[in-house]
N, C-alpha and C. Protein backbone atom coordinates (compact mmCIF):
# COMPACT_ATOMS: atom_id res chain seq x y z
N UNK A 1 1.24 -24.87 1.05
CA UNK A 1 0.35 -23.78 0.69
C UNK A 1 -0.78 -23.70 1.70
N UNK A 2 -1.14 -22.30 1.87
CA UNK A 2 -2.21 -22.21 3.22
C UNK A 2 -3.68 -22.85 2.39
N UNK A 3 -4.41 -23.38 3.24
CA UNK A 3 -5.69 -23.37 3.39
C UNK A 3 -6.67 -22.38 2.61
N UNK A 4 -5.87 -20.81 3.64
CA UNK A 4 -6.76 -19.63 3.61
C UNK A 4 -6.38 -18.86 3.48
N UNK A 5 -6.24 -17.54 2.96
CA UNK A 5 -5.20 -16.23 3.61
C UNK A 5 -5.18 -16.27 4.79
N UNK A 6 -6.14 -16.76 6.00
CA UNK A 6 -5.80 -16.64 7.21
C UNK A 6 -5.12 -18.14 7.94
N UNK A 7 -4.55 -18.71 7.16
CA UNK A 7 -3.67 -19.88 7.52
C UNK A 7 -2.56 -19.45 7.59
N UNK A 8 -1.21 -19.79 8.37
CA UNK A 8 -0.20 -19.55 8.28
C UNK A 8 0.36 -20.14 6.92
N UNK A 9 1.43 -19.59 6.16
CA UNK A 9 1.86 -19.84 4.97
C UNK A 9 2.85 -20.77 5.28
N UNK A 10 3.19 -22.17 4.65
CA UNK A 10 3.83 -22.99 4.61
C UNK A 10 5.44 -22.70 4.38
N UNK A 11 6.48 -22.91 5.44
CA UNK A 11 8.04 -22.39 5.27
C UNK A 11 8.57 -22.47 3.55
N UNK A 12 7.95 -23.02 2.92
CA UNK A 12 8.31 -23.23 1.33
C UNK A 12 7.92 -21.15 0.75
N UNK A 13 6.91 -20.66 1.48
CA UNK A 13 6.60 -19.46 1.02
C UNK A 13 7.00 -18.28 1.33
N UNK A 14 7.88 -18.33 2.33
CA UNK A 14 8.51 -16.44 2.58
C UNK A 14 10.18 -17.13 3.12
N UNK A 15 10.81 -16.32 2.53
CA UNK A 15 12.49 -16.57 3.31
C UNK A 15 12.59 -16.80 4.56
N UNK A 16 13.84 -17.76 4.75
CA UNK A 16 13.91 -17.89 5.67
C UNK A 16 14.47 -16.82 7.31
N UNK A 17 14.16 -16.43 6.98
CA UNK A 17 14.78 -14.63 7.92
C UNK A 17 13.15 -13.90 8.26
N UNK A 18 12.08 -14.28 7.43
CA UNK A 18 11.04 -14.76 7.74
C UNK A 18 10.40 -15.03 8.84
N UNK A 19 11.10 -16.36 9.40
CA UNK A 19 10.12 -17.28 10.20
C UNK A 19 10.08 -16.96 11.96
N UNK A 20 11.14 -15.91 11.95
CA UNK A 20 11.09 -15.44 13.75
C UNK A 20 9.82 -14.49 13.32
N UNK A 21 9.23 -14.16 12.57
CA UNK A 21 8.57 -12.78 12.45
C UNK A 21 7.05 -13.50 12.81
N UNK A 22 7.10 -14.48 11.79
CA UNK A 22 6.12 -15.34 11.18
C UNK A 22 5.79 -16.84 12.71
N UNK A 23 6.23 -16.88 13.70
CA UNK A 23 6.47 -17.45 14.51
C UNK A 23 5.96 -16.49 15.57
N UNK A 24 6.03 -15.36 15.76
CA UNK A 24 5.64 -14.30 16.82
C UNK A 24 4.13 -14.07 16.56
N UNK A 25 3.38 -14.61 15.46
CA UNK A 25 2.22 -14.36 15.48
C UNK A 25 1.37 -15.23 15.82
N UNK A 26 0.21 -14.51 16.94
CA UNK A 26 -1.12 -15.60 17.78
C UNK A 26 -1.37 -16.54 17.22
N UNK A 27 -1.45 -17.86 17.38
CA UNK A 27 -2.89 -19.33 16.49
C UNK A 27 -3.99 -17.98 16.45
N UNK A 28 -5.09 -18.43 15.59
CA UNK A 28 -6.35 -17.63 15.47
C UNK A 28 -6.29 -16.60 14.56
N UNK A 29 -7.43 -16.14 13.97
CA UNK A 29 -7.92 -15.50 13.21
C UNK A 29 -7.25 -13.67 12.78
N UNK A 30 -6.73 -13.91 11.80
CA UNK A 30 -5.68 -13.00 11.77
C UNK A 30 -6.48 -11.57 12.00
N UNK A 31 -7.64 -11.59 11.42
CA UNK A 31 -8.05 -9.85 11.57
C UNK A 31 -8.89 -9.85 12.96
N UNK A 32 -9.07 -10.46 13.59
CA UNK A 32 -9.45 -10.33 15.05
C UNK A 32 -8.03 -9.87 15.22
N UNK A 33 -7.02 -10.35 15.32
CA UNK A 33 -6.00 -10.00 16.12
C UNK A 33 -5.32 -8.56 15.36
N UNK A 34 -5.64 -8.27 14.24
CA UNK A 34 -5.29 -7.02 13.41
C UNK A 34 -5.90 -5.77 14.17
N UNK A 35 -7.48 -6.40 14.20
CA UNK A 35 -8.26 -5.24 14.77
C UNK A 35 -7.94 -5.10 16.29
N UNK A 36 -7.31 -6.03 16.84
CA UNK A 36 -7.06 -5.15 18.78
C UNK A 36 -5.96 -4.70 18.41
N UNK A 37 -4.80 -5.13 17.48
CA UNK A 37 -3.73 -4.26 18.03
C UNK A 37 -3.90 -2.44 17.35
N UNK A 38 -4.98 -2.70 16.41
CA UNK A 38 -5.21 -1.14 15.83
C UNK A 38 -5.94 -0.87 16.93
N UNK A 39 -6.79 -1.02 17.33
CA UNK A 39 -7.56 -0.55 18.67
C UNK A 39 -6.63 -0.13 20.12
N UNK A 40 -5.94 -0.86 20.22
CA UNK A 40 -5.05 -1.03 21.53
C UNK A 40 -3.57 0.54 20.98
N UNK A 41 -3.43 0.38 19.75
CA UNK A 41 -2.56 1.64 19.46
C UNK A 41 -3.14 3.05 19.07
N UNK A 42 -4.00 3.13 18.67
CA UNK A 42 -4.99 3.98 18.49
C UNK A 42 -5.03 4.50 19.95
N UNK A 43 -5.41 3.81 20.62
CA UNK A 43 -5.83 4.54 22.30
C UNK A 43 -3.92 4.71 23.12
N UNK A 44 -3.15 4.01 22.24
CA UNK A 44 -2.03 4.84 23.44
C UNK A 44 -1.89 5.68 22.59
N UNK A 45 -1.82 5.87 21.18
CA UNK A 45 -1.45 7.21 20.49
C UNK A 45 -2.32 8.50 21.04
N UNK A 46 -3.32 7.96 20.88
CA UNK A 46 -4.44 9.24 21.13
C UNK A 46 -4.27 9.83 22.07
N UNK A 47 -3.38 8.96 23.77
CA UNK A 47 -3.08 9.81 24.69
C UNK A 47 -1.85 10.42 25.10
N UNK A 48 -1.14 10.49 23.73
CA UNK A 48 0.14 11.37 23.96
C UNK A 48 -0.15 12.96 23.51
N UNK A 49 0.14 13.97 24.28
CA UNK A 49 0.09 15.29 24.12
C UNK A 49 0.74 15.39 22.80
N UNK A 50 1.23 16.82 22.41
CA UNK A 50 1.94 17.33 21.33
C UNK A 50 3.55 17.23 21.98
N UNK A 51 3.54 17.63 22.92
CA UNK A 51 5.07 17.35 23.47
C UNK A 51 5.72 16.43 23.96
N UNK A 52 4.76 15.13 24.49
CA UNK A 52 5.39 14.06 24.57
C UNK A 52 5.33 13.37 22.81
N UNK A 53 4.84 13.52 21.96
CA UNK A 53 4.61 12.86 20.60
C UNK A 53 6.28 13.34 20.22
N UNK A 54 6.47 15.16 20.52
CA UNK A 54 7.61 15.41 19.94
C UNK A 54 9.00 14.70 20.91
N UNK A 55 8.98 14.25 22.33
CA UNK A 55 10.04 13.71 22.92
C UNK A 55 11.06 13.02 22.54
N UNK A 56 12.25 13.20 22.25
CA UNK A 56 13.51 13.12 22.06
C UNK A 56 14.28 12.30 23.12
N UNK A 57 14.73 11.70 23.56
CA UNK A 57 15.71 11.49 24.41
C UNK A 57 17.09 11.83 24.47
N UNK A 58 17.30 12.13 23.20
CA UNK A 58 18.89 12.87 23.18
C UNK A 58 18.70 13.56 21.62
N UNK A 59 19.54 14.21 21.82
CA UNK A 59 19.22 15.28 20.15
C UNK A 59 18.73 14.42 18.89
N UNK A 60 20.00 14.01 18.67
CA UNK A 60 20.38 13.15 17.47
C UNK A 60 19.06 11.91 17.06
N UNK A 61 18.22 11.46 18.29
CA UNK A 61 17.31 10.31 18.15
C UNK A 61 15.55 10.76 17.62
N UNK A 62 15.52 9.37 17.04
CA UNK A 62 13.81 9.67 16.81
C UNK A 62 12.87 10.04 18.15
N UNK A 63 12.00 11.08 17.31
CA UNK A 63 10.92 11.13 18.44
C UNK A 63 10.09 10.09 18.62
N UNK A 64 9.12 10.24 19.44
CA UNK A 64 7.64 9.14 19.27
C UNK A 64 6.99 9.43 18.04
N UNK A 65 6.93 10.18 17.63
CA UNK A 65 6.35 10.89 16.33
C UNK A 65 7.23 10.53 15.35
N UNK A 66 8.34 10.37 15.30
CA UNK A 66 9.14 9.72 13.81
C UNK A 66 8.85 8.49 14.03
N UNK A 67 9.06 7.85 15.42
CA UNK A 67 8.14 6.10 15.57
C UNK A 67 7.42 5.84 15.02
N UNK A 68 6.19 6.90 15.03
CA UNK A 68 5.10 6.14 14.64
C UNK A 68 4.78 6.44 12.98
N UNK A 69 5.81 7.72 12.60
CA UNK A 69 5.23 7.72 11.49
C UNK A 69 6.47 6.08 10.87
N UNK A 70 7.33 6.30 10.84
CA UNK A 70 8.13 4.80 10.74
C UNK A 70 7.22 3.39 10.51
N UNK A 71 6.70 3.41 11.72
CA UNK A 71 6.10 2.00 11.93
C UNK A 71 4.46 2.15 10.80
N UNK A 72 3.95 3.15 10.36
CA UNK A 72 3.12 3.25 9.79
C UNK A 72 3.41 3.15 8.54
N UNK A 73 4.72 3.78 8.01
CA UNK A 73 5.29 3.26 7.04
C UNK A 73 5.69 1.99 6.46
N UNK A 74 6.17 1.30 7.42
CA UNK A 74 6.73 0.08 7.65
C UNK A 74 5.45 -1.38 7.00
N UNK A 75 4.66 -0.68 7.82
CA UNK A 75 2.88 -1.36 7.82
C UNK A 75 2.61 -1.34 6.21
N UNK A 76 2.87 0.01 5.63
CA UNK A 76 1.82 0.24 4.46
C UNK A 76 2.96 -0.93 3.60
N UNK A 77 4.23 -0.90 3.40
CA UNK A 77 5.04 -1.90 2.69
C UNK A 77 4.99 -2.96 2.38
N UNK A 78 4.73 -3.57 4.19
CA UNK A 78 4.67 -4.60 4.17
C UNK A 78 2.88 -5.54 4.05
N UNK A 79 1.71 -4.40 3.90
CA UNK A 79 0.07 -4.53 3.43
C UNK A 79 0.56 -4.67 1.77
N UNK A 80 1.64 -4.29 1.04
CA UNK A 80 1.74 -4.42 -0.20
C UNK A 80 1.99 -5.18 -1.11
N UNK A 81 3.27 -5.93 0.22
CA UNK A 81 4.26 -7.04 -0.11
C UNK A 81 3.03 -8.51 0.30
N UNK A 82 2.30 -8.23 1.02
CA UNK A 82 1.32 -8.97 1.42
C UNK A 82 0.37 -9.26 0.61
């Protein structure tokens, strides 16, 4: 069992399919590192036009804009499951 919420959680606490995820994240203070990567995406989002946001690479595929709404989705799930 962690320490802290900002301790890593002990392999006894999330599945094991888990731990590549849970392994990719910095030593240190989890909302320092929360707040650059919102900072750091915030500023590449902000500099995509309307037509590169809508860019496609082939018909059938997501845009940057289904990306990000995706990954924002993805975020709010997993702030829940958290």
């Amino acid at each position: 069992m962690p320490q802290s919420l900002l301790d890593r959680p002990g392999a006894d606490e999330y599945a094991p399919y888990y731990a590549a995820y849970i392994r990719l994240v910095p030593p240190g203070d989890l909302l320092v590192h929360f707040e650059r990567q919102r900072a750091l995406m915030e500023h590449r989002f902000r500099a995509l036009t309307p037509d590169r946001a809508g860019y496609r690479y082939a018909p059938d595929n997501w845009s940057v804009r289904d990306v990000l709404c995706h990954l924002t989705d993805t975020e709010r799930v997993f702030s829940h499951r958290a």
